[in-house]
PDB file of N, CA and C in Angstrom:
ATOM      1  N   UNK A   1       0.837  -1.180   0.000  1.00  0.00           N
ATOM      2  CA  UNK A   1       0.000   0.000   0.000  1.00  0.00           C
ATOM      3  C   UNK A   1       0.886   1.248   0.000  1.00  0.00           C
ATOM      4  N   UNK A   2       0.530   1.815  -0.717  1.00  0.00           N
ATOM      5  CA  UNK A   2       1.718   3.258  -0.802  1.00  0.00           C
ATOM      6  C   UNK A   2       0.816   4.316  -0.185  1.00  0.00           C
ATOM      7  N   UNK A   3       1.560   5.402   0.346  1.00  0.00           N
ATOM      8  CA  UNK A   3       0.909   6.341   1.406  1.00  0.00           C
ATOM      9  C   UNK A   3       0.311   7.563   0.014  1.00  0.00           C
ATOM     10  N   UNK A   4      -1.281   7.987   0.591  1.00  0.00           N
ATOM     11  CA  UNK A   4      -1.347   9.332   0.057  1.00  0.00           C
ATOM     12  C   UNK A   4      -0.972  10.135  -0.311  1.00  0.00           C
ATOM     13  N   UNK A   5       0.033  10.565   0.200  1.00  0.00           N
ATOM     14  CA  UNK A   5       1.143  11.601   0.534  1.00  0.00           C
ATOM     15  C   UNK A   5       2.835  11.571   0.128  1.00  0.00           C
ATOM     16  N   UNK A   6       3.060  11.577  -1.033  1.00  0.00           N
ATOM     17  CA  UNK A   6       4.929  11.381  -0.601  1.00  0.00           C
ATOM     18  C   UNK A   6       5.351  11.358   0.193  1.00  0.00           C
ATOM     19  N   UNK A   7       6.463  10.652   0.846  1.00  0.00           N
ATOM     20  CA  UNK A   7       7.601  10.461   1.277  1.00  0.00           C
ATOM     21  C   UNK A   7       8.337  12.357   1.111  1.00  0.00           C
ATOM     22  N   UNK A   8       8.513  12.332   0.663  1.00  0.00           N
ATOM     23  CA  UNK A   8       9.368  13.730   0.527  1.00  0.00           C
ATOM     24  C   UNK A   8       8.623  15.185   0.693  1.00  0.00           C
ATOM     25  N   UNK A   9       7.575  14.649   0.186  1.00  0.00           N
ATOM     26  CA  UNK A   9       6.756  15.896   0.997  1.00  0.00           C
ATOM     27  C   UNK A   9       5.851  15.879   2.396  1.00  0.00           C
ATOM     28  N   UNK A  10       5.796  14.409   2.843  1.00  0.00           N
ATOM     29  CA  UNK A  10       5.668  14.649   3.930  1.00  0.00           C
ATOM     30  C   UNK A  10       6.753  14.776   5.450  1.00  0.00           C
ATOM     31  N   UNK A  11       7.638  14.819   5.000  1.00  0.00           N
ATOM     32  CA  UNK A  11       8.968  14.630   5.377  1.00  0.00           C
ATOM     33  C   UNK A  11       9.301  16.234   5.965  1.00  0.00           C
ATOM     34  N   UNK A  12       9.427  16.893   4.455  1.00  0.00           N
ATOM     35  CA  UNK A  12       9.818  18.385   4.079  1.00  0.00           C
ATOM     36  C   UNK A  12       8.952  19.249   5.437  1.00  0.00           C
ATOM     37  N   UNK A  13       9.805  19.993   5.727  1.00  0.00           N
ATOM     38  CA  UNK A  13       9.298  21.249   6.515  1.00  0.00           C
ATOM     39  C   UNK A  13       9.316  22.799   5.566  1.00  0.00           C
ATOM     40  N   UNK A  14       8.087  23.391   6.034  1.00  0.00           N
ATOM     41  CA  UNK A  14       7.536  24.242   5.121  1.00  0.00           C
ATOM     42  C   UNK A  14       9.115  25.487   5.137  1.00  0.00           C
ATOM     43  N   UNK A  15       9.509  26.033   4.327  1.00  0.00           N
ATOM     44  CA  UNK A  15      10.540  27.189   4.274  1.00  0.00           C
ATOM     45  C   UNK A  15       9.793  27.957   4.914  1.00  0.00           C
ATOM     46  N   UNK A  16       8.731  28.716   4.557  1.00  0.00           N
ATOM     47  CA  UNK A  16       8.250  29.853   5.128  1.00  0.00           C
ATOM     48  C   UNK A  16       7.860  30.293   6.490  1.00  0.00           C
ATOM     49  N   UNK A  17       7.722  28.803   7.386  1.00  0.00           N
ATOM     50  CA  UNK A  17       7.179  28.670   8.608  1.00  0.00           C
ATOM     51  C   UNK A  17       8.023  28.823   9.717  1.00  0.00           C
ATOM     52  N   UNK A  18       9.312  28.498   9.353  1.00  0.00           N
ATOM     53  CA  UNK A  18      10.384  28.628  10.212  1.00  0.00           C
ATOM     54  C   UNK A  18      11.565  29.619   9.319  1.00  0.00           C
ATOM     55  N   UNK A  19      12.136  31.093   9.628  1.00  0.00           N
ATOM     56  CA  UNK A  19      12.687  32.039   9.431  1.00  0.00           C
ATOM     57  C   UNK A  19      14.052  31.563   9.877  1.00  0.00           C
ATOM     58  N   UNK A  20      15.245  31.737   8.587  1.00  0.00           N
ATOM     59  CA  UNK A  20      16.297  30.744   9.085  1.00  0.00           C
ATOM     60  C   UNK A  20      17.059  32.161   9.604  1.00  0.00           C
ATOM     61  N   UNK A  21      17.807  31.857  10.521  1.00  0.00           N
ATOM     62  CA  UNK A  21      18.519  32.811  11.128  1.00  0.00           C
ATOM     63  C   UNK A  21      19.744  33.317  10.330  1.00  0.00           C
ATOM     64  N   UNK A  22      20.216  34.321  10.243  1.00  0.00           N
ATOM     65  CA  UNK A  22      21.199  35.095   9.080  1.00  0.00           C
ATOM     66  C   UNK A  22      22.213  35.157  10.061  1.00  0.00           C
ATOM     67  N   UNK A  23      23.349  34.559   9.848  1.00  0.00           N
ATOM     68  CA  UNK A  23      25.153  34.867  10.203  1.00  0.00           C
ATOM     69  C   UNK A  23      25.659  36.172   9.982  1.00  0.00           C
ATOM     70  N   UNK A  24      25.866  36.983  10.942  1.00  0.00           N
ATOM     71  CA  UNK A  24      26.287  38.234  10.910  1.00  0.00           C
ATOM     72  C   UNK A  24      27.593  38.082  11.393  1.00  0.00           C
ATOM     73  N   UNK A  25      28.479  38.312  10.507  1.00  0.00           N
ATOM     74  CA  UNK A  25      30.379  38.422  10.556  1.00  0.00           C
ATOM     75  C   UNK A  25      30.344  39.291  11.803  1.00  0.00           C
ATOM     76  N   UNK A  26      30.361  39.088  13.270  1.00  0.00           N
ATOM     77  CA  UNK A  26      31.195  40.246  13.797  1.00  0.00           C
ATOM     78  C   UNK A  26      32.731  39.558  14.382  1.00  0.00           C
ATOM     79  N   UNK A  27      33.778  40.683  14.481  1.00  0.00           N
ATOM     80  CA  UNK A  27      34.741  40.593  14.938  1.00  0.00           C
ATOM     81  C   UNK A  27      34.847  40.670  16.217  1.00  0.00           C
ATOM     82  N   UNK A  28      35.907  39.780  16.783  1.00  0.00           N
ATOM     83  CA  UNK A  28      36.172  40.411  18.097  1.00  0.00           C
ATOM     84  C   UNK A  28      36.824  41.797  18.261  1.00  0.00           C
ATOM     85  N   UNK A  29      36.542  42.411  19.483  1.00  0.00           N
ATOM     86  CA  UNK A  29      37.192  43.721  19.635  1.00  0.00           C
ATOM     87  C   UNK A  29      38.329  43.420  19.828  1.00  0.00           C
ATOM     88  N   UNK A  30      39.088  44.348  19.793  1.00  0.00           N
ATOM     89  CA  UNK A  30      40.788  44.650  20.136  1.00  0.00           C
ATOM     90  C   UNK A  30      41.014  44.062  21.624  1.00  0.00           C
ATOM     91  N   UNK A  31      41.681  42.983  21.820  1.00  0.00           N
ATOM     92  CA  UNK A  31      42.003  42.741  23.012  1.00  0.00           C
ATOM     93  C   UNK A  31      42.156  44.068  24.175  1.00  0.00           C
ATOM     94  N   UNK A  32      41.514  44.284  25.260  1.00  0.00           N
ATOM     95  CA  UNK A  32      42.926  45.367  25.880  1.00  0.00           C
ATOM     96  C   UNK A  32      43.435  44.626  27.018  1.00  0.00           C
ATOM     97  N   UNK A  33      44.491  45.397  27.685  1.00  0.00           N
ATOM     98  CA  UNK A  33      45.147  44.631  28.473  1.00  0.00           C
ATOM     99  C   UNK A  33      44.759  44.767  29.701  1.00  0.00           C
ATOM    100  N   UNK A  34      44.067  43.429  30.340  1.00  0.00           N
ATOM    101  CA  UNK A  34      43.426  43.295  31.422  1.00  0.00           C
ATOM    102  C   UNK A  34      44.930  43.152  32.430  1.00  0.00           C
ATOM    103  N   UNK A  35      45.262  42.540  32.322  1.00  0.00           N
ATOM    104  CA  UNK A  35      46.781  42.270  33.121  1.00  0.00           C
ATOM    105  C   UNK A  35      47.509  43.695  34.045  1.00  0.00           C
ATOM    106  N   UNK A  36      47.259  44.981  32.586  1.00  0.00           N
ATOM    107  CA  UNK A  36      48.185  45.980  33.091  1.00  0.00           C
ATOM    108  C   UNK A  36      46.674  46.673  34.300  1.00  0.00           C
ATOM    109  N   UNK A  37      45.323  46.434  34.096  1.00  0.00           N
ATOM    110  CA  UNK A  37      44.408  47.164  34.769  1.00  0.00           C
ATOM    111  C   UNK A  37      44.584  46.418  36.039  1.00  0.00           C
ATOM    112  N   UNK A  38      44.625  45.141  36.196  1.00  0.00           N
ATOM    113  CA  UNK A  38      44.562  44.249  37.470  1.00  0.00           C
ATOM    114  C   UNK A  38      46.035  44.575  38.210  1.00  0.00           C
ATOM    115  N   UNK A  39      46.900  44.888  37.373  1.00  0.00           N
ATOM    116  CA  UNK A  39      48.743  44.926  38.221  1.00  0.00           C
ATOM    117  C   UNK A  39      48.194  46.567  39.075  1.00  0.00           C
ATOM    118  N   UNK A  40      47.719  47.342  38.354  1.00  0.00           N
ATOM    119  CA  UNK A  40      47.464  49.012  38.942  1.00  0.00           C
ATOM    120  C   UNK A  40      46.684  48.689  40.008  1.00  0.00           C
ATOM    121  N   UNK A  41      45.169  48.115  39.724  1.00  0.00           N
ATOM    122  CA  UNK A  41      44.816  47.490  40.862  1.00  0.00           C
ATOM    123  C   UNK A  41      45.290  47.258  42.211  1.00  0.00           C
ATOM    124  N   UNK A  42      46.126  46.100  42.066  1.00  0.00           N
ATOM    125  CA  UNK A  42      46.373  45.259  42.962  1.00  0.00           C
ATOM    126  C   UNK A  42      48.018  46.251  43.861  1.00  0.00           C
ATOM    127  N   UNK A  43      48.899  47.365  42.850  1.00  0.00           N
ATOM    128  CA  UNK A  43      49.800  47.937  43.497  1.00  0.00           C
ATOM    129  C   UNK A  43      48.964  49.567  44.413  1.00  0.00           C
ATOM    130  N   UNK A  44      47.530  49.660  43.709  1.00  0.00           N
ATOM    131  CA  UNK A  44      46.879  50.549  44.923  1.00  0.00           C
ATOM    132  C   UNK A  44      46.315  50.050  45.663  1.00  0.00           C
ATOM    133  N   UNK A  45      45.840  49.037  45.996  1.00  0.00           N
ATOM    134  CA  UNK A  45      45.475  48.312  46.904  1.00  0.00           C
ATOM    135  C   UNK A  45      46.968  47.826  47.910  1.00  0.00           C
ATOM    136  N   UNK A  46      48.228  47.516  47.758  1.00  0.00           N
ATOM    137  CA  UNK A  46      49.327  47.167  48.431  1.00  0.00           C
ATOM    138  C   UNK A  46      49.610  48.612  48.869  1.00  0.00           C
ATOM    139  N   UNK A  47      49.880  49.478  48.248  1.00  0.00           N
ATOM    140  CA  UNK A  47      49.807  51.018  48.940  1.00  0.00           C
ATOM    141  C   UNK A  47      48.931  51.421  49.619  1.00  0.00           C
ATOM    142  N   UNK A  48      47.905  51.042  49.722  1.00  0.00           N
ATOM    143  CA  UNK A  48      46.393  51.342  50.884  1.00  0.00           C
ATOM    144  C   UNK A  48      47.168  50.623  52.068  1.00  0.00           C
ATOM    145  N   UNK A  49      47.189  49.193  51.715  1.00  0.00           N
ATOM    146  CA  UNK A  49      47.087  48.536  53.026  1.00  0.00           C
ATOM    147  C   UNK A  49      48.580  48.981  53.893  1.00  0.00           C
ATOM    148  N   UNK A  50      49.906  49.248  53.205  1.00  0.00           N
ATOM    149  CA  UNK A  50      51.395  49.839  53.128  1.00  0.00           C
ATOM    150  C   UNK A  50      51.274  51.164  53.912  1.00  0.00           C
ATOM    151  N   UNK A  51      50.119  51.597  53.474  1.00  0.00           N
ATOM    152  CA  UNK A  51      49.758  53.203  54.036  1.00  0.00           C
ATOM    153  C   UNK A  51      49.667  52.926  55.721  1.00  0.00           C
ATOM    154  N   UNK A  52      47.960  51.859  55.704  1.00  0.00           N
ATOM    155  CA  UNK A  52      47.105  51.846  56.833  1.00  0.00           C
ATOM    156  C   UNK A  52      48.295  51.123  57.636  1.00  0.00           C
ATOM    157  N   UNK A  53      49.094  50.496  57.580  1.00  0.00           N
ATOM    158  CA  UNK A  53      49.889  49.386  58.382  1.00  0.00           C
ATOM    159  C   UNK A  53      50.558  50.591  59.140  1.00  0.00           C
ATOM    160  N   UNK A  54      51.502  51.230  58.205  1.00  0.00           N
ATOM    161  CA  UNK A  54      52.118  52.737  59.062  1.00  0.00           C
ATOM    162  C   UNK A  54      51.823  53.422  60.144  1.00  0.00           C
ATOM    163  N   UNK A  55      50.605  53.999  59.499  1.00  0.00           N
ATOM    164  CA  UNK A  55      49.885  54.638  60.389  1.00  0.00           C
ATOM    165  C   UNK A  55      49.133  53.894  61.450  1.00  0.00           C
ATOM    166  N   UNK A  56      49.149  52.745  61.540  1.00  0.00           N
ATOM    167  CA  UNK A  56      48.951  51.561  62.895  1.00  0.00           C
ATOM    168  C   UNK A  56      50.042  51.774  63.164  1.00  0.00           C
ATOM    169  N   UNK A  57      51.124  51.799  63.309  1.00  0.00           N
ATOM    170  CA  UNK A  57      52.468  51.455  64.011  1.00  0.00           C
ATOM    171  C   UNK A  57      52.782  52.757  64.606  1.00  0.00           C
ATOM    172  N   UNK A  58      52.793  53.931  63.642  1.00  0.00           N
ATOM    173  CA  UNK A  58      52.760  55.165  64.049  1.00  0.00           C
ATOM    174  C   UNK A  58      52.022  55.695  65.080  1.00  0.00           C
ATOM    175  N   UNK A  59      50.699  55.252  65.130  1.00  0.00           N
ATOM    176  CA  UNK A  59      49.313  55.791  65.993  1.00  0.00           C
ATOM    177  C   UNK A  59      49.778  54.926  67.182  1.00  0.00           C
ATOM    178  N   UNK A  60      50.201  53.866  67.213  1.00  0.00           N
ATOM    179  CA  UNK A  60      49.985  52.788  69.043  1.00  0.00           C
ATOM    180  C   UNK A  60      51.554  53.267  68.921  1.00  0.00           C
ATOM    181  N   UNK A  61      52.703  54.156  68.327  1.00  0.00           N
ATOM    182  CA  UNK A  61      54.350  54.344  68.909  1.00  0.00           C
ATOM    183  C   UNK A  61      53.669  55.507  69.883  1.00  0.00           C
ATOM    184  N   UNK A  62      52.553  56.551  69.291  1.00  0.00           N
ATOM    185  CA  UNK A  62      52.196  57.797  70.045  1.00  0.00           C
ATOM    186  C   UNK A  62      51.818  57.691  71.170  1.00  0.00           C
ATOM    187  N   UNK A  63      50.742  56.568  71.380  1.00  0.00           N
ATOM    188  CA  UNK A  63      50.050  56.520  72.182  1.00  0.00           C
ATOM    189  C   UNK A  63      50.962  56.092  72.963  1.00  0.00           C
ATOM    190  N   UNK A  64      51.818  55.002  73.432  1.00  0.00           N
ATOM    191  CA  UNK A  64      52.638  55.198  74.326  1.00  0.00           C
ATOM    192  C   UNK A  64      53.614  55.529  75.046  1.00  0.00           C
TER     193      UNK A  64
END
């Protein structure tokens, strides 16, 4: 018994029903350098704490 319907067209999904999604070329941006933002970081943060340590040692030399 052969089906009503083709094989190939019942198979087939309609083009129009599903909108195929379009590939848009983008580039990556220009690397920047996370490394040199995290080193600045991390040497004002060692000067904060370089600072506050001082001025602990300084503040309890006064006090006694």
């Amino acid at each position: 018994m052969s089906p009503s319907t083709p094989i190939g067209i019942a198979i087939a999904q309609p083009t129009s029903a599903i909108p195929q999604a379009h590939v848009v070329y983008n580039p990556t941006p220009p690397a920047k350098p996370a490394a040199r933002k995290s080193a600045s970081c991390l040497s004002t943060l060692g000067v904060l704490v370089l600072l506050l340590a001082t001025a602990g040692v300084l503040g309890i030399s006064l006090i006694r």
